[in-house]
Protein backbone atom coordinates (compact mmCIF):
# COMPACT_ATOMS: atom_id res chain seq x y z
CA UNK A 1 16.75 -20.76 11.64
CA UNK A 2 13.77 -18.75 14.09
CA UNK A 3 10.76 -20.23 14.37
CA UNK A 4 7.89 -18.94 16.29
CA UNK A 5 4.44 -20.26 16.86
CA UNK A 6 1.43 -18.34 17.86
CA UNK A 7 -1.36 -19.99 18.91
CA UNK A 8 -5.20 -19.08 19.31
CA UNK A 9 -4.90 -16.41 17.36
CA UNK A 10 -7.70 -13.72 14.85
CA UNK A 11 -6.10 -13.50 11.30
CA UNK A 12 -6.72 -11.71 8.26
CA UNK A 13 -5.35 -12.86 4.91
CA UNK A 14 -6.21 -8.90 2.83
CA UNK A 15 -9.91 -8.13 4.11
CA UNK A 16 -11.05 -11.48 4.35
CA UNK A 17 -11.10 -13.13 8.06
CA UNK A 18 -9.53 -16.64 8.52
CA UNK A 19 -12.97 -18.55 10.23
CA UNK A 20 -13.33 -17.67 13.90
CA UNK A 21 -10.30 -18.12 15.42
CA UNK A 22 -7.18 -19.48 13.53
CA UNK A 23 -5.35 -22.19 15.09
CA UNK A 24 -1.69 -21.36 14.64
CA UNK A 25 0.52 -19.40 12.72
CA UNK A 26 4.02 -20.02 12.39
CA UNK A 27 6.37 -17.82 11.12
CA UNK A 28 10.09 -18.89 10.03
CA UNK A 29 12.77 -16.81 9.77
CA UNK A 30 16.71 -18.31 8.37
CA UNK A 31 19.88 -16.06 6.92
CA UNK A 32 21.86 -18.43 5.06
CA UNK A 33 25.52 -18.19 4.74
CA UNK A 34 27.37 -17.32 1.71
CA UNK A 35 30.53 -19.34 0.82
CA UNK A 36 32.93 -17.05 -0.74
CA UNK A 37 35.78 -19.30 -0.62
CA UNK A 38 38.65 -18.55 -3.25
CA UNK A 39 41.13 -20.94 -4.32
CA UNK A 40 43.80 -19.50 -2.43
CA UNK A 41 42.12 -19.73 0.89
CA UNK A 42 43.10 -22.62 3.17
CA UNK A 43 39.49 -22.60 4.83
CA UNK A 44 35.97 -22.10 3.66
CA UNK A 45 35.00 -18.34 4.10
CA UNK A 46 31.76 -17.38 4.42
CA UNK A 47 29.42 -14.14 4.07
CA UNK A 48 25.90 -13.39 5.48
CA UNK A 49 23.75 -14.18 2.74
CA UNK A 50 20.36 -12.95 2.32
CA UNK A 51 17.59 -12.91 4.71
CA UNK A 52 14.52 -15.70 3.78
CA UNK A 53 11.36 -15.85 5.50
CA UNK A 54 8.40 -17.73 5.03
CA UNK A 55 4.67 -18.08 7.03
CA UNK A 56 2.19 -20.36 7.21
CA UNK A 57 -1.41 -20.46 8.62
CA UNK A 58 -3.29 -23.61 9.88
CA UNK A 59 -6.77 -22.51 10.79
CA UNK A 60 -10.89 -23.96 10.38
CA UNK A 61 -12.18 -23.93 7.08
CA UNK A 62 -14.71 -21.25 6.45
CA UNK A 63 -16.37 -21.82 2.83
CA UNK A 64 -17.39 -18.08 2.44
CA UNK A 65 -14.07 -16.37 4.31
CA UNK A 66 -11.65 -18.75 3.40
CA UNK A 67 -12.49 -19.38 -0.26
CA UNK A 68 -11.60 -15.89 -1.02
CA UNK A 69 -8.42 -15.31 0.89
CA UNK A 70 -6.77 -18.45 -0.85
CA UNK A 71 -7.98 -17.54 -4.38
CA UNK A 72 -6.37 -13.87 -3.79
CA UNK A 73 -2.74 -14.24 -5.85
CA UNK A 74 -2.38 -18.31 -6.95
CA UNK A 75 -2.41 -16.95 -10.23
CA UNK A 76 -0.84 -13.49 -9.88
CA UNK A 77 1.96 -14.14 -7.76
CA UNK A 78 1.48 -10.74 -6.31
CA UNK A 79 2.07 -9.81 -2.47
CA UNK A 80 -0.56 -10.42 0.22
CA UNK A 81 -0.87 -8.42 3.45
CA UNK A 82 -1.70 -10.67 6.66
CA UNK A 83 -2.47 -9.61 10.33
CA UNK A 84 -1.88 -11.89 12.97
CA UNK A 85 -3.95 -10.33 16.33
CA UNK A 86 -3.27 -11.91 19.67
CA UNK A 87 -6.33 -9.76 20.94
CA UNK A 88 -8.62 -7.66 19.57
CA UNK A 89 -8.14 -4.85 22.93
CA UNK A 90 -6.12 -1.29 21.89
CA UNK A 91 -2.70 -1.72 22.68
CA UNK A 92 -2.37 -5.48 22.54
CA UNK A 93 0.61 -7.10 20.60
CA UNK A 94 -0.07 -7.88 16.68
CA UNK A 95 1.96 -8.42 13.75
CA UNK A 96 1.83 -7.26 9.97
CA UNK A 97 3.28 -9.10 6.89
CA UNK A 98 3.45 -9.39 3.05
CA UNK A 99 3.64 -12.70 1.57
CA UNK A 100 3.14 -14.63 -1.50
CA UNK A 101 0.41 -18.00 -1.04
CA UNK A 102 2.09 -20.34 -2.71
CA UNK A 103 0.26 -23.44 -0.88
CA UNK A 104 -2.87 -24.49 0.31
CA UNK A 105 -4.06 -27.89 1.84
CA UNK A 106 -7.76 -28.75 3.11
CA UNK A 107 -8.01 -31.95 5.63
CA UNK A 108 -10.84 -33.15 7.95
CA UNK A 109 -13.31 -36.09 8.02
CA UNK A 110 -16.68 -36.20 6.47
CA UNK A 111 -19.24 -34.46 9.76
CA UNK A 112 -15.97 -32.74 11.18
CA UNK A 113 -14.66 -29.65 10.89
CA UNK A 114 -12.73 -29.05 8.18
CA UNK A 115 -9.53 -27.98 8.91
CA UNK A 116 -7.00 -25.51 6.10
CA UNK A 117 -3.51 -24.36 6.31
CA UNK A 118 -1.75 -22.20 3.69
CA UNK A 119 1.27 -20.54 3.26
CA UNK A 120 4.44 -18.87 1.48
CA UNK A 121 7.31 -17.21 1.33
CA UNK A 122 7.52 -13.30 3.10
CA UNK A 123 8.54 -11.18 0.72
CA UNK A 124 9.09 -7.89 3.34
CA UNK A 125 10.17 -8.80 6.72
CA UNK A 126 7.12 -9.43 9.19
CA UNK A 127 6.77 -6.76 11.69
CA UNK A 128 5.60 -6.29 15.24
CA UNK A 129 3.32 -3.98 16.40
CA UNK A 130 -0.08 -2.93 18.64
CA UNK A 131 -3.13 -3.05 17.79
CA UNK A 132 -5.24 0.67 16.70
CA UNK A 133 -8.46 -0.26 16.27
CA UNK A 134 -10.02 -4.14 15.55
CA UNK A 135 -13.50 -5.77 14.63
CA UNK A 136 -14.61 -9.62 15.26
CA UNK A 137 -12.27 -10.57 18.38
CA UNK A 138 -13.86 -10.80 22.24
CA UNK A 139 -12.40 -7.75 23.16
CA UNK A 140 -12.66 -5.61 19.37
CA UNK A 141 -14.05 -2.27 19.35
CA UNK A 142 -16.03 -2.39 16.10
CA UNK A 143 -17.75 -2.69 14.06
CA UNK A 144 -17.87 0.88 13.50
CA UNK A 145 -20.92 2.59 12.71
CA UNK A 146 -19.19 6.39 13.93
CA UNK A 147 -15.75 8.12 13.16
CA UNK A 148 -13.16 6.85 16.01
CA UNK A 149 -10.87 9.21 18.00
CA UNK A 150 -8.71 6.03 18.96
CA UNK A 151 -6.89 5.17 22.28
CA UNK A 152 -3.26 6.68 22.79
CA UNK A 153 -0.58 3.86 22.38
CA UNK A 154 2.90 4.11 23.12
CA UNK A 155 5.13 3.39 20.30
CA UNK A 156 8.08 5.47 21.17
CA UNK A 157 9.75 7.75 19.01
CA UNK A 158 10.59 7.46 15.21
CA UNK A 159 14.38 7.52 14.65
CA UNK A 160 17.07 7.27 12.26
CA UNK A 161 17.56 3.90 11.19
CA UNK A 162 14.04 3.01 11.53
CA UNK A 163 10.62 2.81 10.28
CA UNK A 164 6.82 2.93 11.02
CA UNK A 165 4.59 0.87 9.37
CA UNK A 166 0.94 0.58 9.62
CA UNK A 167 -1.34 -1.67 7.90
CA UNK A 168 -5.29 -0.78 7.69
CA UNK A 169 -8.04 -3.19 6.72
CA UNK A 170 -11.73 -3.45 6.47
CA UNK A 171 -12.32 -6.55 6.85
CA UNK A 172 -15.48 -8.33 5.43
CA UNK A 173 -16.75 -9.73 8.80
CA UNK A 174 -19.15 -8.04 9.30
CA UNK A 175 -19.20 -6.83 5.62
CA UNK A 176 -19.28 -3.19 4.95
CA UNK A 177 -22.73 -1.54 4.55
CA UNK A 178 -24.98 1.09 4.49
CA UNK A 179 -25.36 3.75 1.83
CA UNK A 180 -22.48 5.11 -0.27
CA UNK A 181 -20.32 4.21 2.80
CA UNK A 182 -16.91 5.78 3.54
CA UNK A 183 -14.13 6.09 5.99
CA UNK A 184 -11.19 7.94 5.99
CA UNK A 185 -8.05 7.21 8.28
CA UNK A 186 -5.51 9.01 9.91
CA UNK A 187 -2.67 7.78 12.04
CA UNK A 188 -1.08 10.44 14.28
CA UNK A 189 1.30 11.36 17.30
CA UNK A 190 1.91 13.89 20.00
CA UNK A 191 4.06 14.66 23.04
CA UNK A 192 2.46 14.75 26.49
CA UNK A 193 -1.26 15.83 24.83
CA UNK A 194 -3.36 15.70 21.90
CA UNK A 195 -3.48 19.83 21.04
CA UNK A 196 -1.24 20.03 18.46
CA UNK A 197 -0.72 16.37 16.97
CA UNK A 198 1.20 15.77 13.91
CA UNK A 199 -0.79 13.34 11.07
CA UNK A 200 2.14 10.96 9.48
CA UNK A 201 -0.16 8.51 7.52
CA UNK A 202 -3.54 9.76 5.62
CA UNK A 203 -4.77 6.91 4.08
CA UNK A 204 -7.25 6.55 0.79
CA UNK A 205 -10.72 6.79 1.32
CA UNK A 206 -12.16 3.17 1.84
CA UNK A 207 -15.14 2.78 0.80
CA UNK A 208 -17.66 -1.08 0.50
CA UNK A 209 -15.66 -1.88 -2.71
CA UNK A 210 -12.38 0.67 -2.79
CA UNK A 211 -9.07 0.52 -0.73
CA UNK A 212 -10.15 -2.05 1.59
CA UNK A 213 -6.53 -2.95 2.34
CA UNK A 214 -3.59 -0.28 2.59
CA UNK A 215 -0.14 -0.32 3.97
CA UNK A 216 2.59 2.48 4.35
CA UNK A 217 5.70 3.50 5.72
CA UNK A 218 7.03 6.60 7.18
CA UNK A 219 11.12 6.47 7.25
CA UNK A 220 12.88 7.30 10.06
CA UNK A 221 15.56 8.49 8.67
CA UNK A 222 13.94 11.05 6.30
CA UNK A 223 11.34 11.96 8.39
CA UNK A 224 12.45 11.65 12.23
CA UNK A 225 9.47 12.03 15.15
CA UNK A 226 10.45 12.61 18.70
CA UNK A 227 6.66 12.00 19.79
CA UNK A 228 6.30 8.64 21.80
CA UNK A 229 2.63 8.83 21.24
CA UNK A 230 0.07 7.28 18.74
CA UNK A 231 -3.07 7.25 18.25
CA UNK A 232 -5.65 6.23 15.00
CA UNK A 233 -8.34 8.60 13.66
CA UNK A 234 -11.21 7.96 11.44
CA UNK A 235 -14.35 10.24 9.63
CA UNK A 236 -17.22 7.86 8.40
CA UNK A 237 -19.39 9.07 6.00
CA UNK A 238 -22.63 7.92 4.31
CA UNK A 239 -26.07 7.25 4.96
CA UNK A 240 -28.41 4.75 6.31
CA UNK A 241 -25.88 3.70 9.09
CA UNK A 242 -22.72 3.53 7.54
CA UNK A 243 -21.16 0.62 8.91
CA UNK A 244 -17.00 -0.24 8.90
CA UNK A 245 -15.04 -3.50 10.33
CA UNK A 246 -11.34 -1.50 10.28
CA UNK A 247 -8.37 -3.69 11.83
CA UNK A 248 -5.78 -1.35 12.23
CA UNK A 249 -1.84 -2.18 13.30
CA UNK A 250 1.20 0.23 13.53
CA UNK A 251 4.78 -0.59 14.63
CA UNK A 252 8.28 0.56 14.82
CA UNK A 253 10.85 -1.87 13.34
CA UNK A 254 14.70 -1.56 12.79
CA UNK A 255 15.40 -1.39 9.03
CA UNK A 256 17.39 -4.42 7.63
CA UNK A 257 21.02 -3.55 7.41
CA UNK A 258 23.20 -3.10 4.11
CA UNK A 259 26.42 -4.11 4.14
């Protein structure tokens, strides 16, 4: 079994943001072995069984934030997306995942802060990535009150046996506001320059109570991209100062094998 342990880290369970900082996340990864043994075999044989994940997040207890991430799918079961941001710079190392909470614990003494770690099983391997664009970390761009012409990251190219994913959030610190607010996103890449990119993801329009979280793929091995470039885009719209907190990661992962 892999375990790793980040530490000091900004996470987002969907749009809501765990407290300030969280304290840890730990993420578990184990492929356990298959016997296949048949009576006429004069050892144990064994196949690579299927891969099992699981995450968990221990973090300070924030009434308003946390309340709402950990009441998000107890009852439904269904997946949850979670970003994990080292830093809140362009270009700094994050992660993406889809989970199911399946635990929650509160601890701390009365005039202390309360402490809160929760957890479950992955159900889509967690992936690595950089960060686009991010709101509520030291070094965060947002919140955005303007579209964004992002900075260019270097992903590397799109190939077969691979694929891009990219998770986009607003995030409810600092809540969305201003009038009939909304923001659509683009994630694109390019060559050497930025005069003829090509747009791979084109997300819904978010708006203060619509598509606040969205995640999508592109395949590499139906739709191939020599480009080694990336960048995020955005068009706000509105009135009265329009106001977004986006958290935006993208990464290149090697698709699971099938055997």
């Amino acid at each position: 079994m892999a375990e790793s342990v980040f530490k000091d880290v900004g996470i987002w369970v969907e749009d809501a943001r765990m407290g300030l900082y969280a304290t840890q996340f730990t993420l578990n990864h184990d492929r356990a072995a298959h016997d296949v043994t048949g009576f006429e075999h004069l050892a144990h044989e064994y196949h690579k069984g299927l891969g099992d994940g699981s995450f968990s997040v221990t973090a300070f207890d924030d009434v308003v934030l946390n309340e709402k991430a950990l009441t998000l799918n107890l009852d439904t079961g269904t997946a949850t997306r979670v970003a994990i941001l080292e830093a809140g710079a362009q270009g700094s190392y994050a992660f993406m995942a889809a989970g199911v909470l399946n635990a929650i614990e509160k601890s701390g003494q009365v005039d202390n802060v309360a402490g809160v770690t929760l957890g479950g099983p992955a159900t889509r391997a967690l992936a690595s990535g950089s960060v686009f664009y991010s709101t509520g970390l030291a070094t965060s761009d947002g919140p955005a009150t303007a579209s964004v012409t992002g900075s260019t990251i270097t992903l590397g190219a799109l190939g077969a046996g691979q694929e891009l994913w990219c998770l986009q959030i607003m995030s409810n610190s600092p809540a969305t506001s201003g009038t009939s607010p909304t923001w659509d996103g683009l994630l694109l890449s390019a060559t050497t320059d930025w005069a003829t990119p090509t747009t791979h993801i084109t997300f819904a329009q978010a708006t203060d109570t619509a598509n606040l979280v969205q995640f999508s793929t592109v395949d590499g091995d139906t739709t191939p991209e020599t480009d080694t470039f990336w960048r995020y885009e955005s068009t706000i719209g509105g009135s009265a100062t329009p106001t977004f907190s986006p958290i935006v990661i993208a990464g290149i992962r090697t698709k699971p094998a099938v055997t």
